[in-house]
C-alpha atoms as a PDB file:
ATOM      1  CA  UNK A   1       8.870  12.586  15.447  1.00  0.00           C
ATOM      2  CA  UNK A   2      11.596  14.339  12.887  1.00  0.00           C
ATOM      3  CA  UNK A   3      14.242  12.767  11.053  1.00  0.00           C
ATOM      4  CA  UNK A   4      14.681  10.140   8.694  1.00  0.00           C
ATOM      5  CA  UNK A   5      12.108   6.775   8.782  1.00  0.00           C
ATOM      6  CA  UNK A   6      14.392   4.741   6.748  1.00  0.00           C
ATOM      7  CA  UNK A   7      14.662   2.609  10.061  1.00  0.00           C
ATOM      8  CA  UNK A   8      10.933   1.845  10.025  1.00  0.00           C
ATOM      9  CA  UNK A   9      11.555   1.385   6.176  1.00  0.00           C
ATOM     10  CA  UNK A  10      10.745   4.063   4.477  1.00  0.00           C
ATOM     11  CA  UNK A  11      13.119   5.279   2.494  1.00  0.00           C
ATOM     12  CA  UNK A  12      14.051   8.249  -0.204  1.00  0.00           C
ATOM     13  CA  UNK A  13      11.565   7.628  -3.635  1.00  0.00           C
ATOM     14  CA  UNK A  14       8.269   6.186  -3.509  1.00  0.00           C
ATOM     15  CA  UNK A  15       7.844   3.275  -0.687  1.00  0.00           C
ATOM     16  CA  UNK A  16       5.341   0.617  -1.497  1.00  0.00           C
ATOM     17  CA  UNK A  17       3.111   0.059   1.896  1.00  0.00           C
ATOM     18  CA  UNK A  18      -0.019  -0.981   2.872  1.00  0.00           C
ATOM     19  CA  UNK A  19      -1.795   1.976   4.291  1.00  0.00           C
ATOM     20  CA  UNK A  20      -4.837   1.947   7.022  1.00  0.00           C
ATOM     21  CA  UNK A  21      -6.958   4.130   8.009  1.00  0.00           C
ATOM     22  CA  UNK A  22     -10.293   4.501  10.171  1.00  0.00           C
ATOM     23  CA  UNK A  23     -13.669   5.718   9.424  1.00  0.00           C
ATOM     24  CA  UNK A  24     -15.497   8.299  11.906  1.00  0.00           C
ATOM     25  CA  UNK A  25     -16.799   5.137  13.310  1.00  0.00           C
ATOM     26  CA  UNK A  26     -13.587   3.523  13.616  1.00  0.00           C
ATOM     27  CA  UNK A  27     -13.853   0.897  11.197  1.00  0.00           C
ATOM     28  CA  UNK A  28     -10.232  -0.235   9.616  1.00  0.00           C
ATOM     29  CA  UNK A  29      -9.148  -0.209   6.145  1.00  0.00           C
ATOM     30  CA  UNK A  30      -6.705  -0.966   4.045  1.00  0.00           C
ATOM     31  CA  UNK A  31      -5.141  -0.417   1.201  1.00  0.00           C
ATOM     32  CA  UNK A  32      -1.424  -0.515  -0.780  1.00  0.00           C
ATOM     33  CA  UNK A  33      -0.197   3.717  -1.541  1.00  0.00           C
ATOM     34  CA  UNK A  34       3.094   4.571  -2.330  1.00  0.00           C
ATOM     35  CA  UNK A  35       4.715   7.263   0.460  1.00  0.00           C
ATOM     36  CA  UNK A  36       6.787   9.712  -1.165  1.00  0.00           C
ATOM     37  CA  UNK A  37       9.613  10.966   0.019  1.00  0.00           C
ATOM     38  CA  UNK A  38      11.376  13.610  -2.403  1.00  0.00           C
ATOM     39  CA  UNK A  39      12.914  15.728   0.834  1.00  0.00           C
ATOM     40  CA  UNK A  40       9.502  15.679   2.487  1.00  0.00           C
ATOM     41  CA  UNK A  41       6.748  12.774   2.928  1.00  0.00           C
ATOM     42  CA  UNK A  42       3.800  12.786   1.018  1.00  0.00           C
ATOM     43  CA  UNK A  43       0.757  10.785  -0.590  1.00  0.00           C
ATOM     44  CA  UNK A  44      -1.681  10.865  -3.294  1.00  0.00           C
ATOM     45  CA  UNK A  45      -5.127   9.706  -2.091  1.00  0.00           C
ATOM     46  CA  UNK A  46      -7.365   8.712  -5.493  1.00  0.00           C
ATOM     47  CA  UNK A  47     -10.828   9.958  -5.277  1.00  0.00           C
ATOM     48  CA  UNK A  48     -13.520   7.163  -5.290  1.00  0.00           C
ATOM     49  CA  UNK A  49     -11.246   5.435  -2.436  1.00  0.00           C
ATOM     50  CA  UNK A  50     -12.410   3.965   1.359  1.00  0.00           C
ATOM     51  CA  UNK A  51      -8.668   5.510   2.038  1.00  0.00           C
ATOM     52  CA  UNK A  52      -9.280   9.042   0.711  1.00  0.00           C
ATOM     53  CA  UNK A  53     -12.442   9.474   2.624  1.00  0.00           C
ATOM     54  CA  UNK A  54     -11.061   8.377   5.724  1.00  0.00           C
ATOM     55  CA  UNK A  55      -8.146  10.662   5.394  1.00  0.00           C
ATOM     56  CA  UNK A  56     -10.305  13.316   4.322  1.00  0.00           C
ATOM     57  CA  UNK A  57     -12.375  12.922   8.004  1.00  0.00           C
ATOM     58  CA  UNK A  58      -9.604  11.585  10.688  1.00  0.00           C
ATOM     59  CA  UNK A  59      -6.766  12.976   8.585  1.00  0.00           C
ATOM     60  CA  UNK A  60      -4.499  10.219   9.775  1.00  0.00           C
ATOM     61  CA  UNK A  61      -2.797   7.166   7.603  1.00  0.00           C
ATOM     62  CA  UNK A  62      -0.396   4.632   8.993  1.00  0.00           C
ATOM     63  CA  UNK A  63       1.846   3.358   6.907  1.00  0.00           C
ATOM     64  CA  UNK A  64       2.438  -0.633   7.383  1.00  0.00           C
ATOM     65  CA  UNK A  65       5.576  -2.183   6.012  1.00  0.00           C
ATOM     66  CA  UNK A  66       5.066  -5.676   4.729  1.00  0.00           C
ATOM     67  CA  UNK A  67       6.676  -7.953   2.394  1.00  0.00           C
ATOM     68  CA  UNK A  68       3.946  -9.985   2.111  1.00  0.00           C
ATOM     69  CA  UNK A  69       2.807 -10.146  -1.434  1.00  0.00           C
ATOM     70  CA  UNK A  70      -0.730 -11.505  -0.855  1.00  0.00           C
ATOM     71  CA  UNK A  71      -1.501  -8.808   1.614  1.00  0.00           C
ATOM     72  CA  UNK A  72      -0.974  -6.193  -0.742  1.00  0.00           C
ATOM     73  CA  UNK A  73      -2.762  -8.186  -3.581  1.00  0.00           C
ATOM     74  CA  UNK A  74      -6.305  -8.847  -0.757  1.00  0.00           C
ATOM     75  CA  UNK A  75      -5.848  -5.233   0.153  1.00  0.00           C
ATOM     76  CA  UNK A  76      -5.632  -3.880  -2.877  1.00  0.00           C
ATOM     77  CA  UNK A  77      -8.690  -5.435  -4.112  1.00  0.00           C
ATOM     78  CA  UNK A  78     -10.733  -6.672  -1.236  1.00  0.00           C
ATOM     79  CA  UNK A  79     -11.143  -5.778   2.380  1.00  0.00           C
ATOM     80  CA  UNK A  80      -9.541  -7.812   4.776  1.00  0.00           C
ATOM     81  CA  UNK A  81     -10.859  -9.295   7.888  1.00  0.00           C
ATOM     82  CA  UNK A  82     -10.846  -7.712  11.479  1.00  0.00           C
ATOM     83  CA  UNK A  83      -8.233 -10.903  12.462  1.00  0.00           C
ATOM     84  CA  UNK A  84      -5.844  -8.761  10.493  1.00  0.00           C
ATOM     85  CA  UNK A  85      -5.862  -5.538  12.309  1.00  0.00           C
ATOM     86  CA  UNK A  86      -4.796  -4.533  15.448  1.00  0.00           C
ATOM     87  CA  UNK A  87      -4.152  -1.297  17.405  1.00  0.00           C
ATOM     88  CA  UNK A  88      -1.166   0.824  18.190  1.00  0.00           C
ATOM     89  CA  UNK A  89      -1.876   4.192  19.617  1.00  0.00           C
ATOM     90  CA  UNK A  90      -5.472   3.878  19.577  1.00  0.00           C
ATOM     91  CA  UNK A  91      -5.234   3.638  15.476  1.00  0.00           C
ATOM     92  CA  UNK A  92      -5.958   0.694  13.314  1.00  0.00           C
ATOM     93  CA  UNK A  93      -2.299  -1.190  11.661  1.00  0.00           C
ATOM     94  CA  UNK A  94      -1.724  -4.708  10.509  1.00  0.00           C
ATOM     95  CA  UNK A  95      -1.218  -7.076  12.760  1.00  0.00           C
ATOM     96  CA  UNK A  96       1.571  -8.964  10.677  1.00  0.00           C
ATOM     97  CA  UNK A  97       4.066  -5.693   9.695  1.00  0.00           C
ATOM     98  CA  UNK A  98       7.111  -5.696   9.944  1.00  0.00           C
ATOM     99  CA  UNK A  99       6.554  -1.984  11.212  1.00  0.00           C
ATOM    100  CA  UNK A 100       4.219   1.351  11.647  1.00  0.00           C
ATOM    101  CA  UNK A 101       4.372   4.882  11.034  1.00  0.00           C
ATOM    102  CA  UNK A 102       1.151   6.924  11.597  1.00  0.00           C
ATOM    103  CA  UNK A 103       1.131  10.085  10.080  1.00  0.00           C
ATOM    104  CA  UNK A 104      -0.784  13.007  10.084  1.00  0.00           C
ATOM    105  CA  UNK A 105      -2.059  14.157   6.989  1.00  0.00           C
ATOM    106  CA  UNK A 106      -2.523  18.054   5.771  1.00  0.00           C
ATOM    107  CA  UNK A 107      -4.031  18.645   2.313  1.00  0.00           C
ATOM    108  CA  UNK A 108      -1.496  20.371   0.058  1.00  0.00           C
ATOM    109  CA  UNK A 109      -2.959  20.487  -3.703  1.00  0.00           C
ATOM    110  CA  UNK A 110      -5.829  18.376  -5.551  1.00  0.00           C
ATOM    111  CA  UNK A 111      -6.535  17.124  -9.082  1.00  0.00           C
ATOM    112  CA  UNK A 112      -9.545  16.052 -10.865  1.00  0.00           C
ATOM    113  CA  UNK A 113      -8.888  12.783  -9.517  1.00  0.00           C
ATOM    114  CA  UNK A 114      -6.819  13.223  -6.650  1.00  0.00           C
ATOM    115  CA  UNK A 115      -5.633  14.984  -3.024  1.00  0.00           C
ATOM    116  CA  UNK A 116      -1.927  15.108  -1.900  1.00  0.00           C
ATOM    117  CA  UNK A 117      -1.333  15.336   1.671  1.00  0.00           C
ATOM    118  CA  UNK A 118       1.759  16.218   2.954  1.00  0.00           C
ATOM    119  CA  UNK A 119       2.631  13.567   5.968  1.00  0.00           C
ATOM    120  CA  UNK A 120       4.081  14.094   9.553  1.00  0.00           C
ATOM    121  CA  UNK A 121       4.812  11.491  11.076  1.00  0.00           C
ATOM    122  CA  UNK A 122       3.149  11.279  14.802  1.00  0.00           C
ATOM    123  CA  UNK A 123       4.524   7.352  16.188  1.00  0.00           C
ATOM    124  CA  UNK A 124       6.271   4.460  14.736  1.00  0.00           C
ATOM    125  CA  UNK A 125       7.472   0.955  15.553  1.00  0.00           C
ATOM    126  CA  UNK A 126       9.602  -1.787  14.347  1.00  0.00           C
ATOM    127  CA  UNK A 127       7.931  -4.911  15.074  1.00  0.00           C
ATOM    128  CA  UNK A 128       9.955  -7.025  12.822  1.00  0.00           C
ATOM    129  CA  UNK A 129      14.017  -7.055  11.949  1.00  0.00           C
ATOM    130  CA  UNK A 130      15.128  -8.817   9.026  1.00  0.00           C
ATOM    131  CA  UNK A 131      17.360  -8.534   6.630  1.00  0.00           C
ATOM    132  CA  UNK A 132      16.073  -9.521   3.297  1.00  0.00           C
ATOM    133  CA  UNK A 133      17.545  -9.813   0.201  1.00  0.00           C
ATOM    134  CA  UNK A 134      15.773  -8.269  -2.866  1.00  0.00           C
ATOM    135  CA  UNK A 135      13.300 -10.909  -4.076  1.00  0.00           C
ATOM    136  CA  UNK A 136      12.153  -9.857  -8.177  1.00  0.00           C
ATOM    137  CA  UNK A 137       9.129 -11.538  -7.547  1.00  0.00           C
ATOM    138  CA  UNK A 138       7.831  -9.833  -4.775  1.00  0.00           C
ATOM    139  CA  UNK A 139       8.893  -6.559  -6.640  1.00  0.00           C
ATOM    140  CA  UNK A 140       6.707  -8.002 -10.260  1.00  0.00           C
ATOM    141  CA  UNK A 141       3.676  -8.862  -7.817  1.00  0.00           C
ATOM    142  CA  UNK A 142       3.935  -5.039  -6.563  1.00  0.00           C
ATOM    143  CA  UNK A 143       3.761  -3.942 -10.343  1.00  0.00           C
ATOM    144  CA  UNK A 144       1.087  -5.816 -11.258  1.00  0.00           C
ATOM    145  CA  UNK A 145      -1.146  -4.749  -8.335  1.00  0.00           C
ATOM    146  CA  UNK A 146      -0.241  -1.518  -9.568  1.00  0.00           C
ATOM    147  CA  UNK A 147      -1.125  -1.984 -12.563  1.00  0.00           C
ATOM    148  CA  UNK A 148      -4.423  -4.285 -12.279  1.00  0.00           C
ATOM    149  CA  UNK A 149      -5.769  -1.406  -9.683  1.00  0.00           C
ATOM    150  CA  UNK A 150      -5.534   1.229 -13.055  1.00  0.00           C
ATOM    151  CA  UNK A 151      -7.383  -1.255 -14.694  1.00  0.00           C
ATOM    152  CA  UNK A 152     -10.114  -1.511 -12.336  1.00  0.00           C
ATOM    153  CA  UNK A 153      -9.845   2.227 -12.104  1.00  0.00           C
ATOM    154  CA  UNK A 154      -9.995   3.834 -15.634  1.00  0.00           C
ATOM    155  CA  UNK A 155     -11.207   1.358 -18.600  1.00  0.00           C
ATOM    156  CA  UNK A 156      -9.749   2.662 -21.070  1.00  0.00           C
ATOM    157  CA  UNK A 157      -8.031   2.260 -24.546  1.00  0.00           C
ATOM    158  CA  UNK A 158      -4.632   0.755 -22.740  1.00  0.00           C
ATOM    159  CA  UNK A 159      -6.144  -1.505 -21.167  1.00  0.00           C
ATOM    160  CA  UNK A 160      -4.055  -4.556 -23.726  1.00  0.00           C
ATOM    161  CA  UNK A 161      -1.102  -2.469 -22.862  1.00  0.00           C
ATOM    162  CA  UNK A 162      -1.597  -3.699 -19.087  1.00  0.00           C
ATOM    163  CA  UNK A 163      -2.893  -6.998 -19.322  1.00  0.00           C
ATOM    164  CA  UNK A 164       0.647  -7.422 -21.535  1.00  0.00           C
ATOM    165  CA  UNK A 165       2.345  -5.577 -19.116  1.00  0.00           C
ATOM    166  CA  UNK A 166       0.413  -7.942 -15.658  1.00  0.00           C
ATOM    167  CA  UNK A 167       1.368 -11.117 -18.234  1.00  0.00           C
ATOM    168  CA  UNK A 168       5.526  -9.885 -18.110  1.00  0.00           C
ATOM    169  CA  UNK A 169       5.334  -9.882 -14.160  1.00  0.00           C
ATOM    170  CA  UNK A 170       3.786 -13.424 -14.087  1.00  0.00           C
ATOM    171  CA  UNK A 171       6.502 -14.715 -16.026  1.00  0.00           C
ATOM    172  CA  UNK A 172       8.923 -13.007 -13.269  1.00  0.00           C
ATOM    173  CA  UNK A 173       6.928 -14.271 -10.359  1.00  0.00           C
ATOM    174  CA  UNK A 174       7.120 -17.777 -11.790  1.00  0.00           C
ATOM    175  CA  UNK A 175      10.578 -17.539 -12.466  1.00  0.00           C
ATOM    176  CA  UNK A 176      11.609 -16.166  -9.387  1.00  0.00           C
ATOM    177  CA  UNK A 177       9.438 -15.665  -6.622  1.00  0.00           C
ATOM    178  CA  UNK A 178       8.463 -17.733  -3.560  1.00  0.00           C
ATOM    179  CA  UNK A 179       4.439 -19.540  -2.938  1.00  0.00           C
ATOM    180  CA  UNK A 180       3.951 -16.382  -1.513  1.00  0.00           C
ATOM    181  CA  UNK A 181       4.519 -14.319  -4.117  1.00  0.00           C
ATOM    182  CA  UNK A 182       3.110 -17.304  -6.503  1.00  0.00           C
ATOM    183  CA  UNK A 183      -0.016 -17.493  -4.232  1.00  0.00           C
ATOM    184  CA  UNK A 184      -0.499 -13.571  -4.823  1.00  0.00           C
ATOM    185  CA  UNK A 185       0.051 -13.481  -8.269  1.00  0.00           C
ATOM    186  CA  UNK A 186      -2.974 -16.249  -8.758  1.00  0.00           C
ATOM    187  CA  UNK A 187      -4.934 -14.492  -6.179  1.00  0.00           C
ATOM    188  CA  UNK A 188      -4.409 -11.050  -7.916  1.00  0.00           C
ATOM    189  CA  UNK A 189      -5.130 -13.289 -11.547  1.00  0.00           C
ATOM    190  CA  UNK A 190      -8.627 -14.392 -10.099  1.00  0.00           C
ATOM    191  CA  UNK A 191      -9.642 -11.079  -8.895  1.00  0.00           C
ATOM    192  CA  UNK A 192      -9.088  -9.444 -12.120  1.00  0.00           C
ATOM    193  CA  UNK A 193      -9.795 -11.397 -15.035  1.00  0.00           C
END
């Protein structure tokens, strides 16, 4: 598969998904990662992380678009339960996306804390056409999993800078997002403070 994977939605930038992988026993996992896309696709896989080590052993990722704010808020912090995965190609995606691209995943470069893996994409489906219009509370719920998965991460000195930061988007998600995204932002609330 060549070309553009705007249709699956994936688009130029960074794309906010839900990635899954498998373990060498093939037990799913998931996780939010933004795919990059800056004239080629590629990922940055954060050491410490159920996704890196899977990558590291099957190197394959599928990417699972969703604009289901509590998703990425449970995935992001939790694992979520078998009822949420099912198959395509033999390889674990969400059941609920809107659509799939599994890629295969070469190492490229590595950091202290990181490995990029330049992504080809192997199979994708749309399960799910919609059009949407752009909903500012979905986008602040995306931030401030973001941003509550650095705290989590690295405790460190900023760590009133995010809290502020996780406060803004909850005043945006109140303002103008749906129970979902309401929902997620409580959820996401609970899980980190």
């Amino acid at each position: 598969m060549k070309g553009e994977l705007s249709e699956f939605g994936i688009g130029e930038g960074i794309s906010e998904v839900i990635a899954t992988t498998e373990s060498e026993k093939g037990e799913p996992n998931a996780a939010p990662v933004g795919i990059i896309n800056r004239g080629r696709y590629f990922v940055r896989l954060y050491k410490g992380s159920k996704t890196l080590s899977n990558v590291l052993k099957t190197h394959k990722i599928a990417a699972n678009v969703s604009n289901d704010a509590l998703l990425f808020v449970i995935s992001a912090f939790q694992n979520l339960s078998e009822a949420h995965f099912t198959r395509f190609q033999g390889f674990p995606v969400l059941r609920d996306a809107d659509a799939w691209v599994i890629f295969k995943c070469e190492p490229t470069s590595s950091g202290n804390d990181f490995f990029e893996f330049e992504l080809r994409a192997q199979a994708a489906k749309v399960n799910k056409r919609r059009v949407r219009a752009i909903n500012r509370g979905l986008n602040a719920i995306i931030e401030a999993t973001i941003l509550a998965t650095r705290l989590k991460l690295y405790a460190n000195d900023c760590d009133d800078a995010i809290l502020e930061k996780i406060n803004y988007y909850e005043g945006i998600v109140e303002k103008c997002g749906g129970e979902r995204e309401k929902e997620a932002m409580k959820m996401l609330k609970m899980l980190v403070f």
